[in-house]
N, C-alpha and C. Protein backbone atom coordinates (compact mmCIF):
# COMPACT_ATOMS: atom_id res chain seq x y z
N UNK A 1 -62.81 -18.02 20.72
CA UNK A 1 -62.38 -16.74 21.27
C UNK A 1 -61.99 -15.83 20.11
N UNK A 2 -61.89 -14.22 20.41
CA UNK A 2 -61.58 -13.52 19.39
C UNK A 2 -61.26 -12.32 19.83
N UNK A 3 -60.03 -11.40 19.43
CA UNK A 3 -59.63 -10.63 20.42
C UNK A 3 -60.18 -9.18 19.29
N UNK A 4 -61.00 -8.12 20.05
CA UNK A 4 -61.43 -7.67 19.17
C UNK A 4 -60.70 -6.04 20.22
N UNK A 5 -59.69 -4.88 19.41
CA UNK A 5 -59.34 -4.06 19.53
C UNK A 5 -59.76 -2.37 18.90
N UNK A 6 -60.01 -1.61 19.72
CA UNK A 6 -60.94 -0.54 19.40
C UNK A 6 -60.30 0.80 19.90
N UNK A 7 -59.62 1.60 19.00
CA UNK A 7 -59.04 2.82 19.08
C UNK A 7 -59.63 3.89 18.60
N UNK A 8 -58.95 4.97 18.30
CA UNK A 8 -59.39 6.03 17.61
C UNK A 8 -60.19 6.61 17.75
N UNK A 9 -60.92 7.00 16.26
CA UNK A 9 -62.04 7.50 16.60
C UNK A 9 -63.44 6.49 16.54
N UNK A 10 -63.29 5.16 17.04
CA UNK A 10 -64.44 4.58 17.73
C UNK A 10 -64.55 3.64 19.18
N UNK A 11 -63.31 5.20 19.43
CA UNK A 11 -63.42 5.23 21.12
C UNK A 11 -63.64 7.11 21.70
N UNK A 12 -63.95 8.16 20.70
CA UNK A 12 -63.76 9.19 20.68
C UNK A 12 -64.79 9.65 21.61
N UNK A 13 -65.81 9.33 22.17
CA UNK A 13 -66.67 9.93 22.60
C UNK A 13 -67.72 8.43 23.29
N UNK A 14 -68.89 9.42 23.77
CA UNK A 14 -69.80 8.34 24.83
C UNK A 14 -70.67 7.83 23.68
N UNK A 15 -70.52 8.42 22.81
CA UNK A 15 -71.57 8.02 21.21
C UNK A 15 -71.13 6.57 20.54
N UNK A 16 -69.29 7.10 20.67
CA UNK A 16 -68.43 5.94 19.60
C UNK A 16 -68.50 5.06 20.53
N UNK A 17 -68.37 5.09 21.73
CA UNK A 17 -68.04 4.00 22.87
C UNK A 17 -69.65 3.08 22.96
N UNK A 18 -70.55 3.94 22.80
CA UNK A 18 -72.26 3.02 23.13
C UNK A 18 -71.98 2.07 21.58
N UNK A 19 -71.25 2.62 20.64
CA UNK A 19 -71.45 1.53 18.99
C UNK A 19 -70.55 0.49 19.11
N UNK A 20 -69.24 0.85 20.07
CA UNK A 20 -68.57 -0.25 20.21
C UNK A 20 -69.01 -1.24 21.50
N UNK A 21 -69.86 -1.26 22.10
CA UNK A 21 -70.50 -1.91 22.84
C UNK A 21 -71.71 -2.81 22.80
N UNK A 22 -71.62 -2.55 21.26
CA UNK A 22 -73.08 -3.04 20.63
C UNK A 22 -72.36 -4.16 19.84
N UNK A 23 -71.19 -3.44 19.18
CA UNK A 23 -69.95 -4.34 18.48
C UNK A 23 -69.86 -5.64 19.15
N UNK A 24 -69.50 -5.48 20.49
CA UNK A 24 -69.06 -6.53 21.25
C UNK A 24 -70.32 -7.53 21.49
N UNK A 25 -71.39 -7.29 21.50
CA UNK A 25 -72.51 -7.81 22.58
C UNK A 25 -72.72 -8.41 21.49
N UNK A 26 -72.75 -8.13 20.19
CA UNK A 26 -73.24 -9.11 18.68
C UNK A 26 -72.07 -10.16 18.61
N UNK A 27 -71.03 -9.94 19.31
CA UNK A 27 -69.84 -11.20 18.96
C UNK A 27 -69.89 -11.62 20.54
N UNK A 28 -70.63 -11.99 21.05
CA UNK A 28 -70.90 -12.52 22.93
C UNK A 28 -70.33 -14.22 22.65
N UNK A 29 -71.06 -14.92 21.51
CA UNK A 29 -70.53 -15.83 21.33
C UNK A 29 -69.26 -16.67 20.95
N UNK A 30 -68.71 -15.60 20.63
CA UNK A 30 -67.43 -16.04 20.37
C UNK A 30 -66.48 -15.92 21.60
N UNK A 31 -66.89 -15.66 22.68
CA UNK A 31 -66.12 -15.08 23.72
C UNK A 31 -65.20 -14.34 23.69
N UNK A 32 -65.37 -12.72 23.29
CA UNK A 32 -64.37 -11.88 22.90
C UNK A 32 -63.08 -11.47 24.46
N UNK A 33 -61.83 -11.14 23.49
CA UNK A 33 -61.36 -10.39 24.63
C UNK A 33 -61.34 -9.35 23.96
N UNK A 34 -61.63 -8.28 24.76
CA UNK A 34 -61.91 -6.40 24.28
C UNK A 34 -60.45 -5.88 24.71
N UNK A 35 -59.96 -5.18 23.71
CA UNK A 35 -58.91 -4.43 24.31
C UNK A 35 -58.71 -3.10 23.70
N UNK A 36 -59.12 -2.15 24.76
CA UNK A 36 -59.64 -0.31 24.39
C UNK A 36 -58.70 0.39 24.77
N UNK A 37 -58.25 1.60 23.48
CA UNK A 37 -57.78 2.33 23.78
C UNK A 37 -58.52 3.55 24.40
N UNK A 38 -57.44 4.45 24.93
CA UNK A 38 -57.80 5.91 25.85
C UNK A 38 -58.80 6.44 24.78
N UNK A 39 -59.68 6.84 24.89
CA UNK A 39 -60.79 8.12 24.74
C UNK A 39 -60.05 9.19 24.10
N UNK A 40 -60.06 9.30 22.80
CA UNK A 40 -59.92 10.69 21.82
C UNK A 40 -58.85 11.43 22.66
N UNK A 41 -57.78 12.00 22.11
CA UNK A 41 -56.76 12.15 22.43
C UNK A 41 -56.35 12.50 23.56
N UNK A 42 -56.88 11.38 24.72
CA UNK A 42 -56.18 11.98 25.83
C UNK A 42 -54.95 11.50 25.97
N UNK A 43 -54.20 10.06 25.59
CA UNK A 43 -53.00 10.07 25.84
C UNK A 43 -52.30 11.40 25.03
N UNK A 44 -52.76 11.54 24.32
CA UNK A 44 -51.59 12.89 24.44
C UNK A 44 -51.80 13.95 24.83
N UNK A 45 -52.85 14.57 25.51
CA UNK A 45 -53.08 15.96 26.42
C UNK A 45 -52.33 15.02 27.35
N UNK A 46 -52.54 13.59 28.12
CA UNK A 46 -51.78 13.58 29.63
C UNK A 46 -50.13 13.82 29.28
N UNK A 47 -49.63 13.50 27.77
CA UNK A 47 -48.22 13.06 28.00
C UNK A 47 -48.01 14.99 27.60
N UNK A 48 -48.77 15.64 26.76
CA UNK A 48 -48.42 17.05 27.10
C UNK A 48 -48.82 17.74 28.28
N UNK A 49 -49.09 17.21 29.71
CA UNK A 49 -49.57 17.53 30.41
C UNK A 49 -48.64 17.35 31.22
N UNK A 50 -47.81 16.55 31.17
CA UNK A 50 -46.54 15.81 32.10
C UNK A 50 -45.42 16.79 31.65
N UNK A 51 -45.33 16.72 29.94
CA UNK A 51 -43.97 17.42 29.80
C UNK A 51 -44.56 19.29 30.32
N UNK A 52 -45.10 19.93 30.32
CA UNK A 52 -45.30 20.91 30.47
C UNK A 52 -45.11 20.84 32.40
N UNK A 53 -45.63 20.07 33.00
CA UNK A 53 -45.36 19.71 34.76
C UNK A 53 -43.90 19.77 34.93
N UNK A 54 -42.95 18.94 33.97
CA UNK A 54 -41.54 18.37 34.34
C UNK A 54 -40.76 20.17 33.63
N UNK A 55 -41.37 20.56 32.46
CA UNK A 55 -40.60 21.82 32.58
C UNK A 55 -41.02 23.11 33.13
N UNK A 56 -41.91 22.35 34.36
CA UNK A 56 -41.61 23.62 35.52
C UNK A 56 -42.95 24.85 35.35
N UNK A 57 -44.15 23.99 34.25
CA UNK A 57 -45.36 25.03 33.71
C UNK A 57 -46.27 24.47 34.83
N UNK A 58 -46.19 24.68 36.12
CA UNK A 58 -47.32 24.15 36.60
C UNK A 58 -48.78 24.21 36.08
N UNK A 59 -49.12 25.90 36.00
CA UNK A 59 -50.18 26.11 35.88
C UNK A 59 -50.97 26.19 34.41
N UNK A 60 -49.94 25.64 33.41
CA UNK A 60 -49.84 25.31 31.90
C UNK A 60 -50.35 23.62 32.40
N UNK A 61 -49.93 23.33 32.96
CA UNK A 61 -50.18 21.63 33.39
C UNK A 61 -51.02 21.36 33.68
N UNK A 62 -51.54 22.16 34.84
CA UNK A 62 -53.30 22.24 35.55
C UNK A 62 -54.13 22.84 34.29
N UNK A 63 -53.80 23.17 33.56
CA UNK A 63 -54.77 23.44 32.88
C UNK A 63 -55.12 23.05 31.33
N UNK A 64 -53.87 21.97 31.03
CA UNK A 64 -54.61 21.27 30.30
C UNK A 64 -54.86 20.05 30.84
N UNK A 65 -54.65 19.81 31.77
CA UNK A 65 -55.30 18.48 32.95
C UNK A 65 -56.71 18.49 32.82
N UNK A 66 -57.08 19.85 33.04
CA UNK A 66 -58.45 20.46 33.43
C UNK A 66 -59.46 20.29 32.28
N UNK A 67 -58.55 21.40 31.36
CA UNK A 67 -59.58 20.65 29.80
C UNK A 67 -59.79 19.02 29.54
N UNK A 68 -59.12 18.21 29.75
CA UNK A 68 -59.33 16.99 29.69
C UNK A 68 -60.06 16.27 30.54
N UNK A 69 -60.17 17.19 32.00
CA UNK A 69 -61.42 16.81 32.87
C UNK A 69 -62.64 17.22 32.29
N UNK A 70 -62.72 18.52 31.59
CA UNK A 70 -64.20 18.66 31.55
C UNK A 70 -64.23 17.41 30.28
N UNK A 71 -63.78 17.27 29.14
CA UNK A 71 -63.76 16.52 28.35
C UNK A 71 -64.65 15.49 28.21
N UNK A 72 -63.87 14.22 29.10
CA UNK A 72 -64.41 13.31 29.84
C UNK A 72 -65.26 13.65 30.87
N UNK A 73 -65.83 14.14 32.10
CA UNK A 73 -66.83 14.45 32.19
C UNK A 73 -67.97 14.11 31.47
N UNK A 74 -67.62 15.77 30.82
CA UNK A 74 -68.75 15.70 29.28
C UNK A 74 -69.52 14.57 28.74
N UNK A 75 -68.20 13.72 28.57
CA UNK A 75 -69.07 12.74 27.77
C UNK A 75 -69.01 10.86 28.67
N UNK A 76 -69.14 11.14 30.27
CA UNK A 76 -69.31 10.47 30.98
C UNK A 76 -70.79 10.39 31.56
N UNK A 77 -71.53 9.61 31.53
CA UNK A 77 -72.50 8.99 32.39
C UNK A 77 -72.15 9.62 33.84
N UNK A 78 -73.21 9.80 34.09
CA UNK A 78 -73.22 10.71 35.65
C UNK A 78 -73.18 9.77 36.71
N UNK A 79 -73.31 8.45 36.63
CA UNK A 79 -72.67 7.63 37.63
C UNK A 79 -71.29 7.67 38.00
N UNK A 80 -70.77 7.92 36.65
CA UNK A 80 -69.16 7.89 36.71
C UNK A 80 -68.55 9.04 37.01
N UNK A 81 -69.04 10.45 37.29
CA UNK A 81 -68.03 11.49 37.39
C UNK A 81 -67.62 11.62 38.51
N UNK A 82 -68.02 11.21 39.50
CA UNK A 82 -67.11 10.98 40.89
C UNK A 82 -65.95 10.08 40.60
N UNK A 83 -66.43 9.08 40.18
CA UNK A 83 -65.27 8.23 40.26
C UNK A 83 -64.01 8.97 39.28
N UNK A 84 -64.25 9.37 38.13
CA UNK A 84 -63.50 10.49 37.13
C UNK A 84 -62.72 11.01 37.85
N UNK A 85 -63.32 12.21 38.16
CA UNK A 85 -62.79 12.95 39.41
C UNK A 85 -62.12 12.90 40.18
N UNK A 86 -62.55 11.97 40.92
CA UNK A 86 -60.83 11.43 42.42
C UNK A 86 -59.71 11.10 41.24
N UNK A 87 -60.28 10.64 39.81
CA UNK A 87 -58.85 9.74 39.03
C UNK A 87 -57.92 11.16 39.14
N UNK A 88 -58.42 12.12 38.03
CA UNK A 88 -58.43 13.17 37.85
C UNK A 88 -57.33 13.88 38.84
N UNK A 89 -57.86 14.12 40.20
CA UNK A 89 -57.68 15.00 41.78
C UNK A 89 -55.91 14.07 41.65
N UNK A 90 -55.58 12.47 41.40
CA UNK A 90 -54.29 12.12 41.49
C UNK A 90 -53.62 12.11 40.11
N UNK A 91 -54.01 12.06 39.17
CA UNK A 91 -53.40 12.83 37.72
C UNK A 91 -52.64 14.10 38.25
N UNK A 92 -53.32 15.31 39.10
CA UNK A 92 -53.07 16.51 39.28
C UNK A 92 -51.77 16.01 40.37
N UNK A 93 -52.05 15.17 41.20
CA UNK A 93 -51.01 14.98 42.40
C UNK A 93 -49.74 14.81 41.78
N UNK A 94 -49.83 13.85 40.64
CA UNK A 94 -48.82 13.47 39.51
C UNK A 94 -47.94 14.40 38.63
N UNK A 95 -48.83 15.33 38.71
CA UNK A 95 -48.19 16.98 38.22
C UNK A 95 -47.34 17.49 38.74
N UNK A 96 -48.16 17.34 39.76
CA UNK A 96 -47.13 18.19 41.55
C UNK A 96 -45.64 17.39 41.22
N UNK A 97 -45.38 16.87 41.31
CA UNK A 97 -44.31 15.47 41.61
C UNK A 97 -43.65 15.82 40.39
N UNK A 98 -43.65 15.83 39.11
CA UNK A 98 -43.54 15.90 37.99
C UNK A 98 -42.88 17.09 37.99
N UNK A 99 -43.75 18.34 38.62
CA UNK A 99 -42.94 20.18 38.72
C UNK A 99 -41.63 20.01 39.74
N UNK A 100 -41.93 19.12 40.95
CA UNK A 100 -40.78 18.83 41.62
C UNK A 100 -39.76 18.38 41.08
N UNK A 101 -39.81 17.11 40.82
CA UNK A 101 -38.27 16.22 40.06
C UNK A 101 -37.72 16.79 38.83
N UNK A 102 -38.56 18.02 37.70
CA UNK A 102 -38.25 18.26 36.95
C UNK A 102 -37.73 17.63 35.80
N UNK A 103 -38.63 16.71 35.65
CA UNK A 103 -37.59 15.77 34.46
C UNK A 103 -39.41 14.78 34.06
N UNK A 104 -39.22 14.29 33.35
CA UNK A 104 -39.90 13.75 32.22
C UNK A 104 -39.55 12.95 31.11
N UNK A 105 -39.56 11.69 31.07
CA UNK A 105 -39.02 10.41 29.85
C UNK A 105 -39.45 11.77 28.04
């Protein structure tokens, strides 16, 4: 076994993600465990996406939610943008909730 971990920028895009998949399939024998980080900086558009929700920017919130939808999209396989999408549609629900309670870790 071999635990093989993949951040940054060769998880940045649908380009870096097809090389790290090629990565993996050449080490099949070793029985890897894969463990991937988020896609080019979205943890931090979501966590600036939250604090901007909790101080009350809704529409500062929706809209860098939004850029990070087309983002991903973009560089999603068209099987997957539905499924994106609904993620996406409760990210935004998460906002809502977030402008309500007003508060944010």
């Amino acid at each position: 076994m071999i635990v093989m971990k993949f951040g940054g920028s060769s998880v940045e895009s649908a380009v870096a993600i097809a090389r790290v998949a090629e990565i993996v399939r050449s080490r099949l024998a070793e029985k890897p465990v894969v463990v991937v980080s988020a896609m080019g900086k979205t943890t931090n558009a979501l966590l600036a996406a939250a604090e901007l929700a909790a101080d009350g920017q809704r529409d500062a919130a929706q809209a860098a939610l939004d850029a990070l939808e087309a983002f991903t999209l973009g560089e999603a396989h068209a099987s997957l943008r539905g499924f994106i999408a609904l993620h996406f549609q409760e990210l935004g629900a998460f906002l809502d909730e977030l402008t309500q309670i007003g508060d944010f870790p």
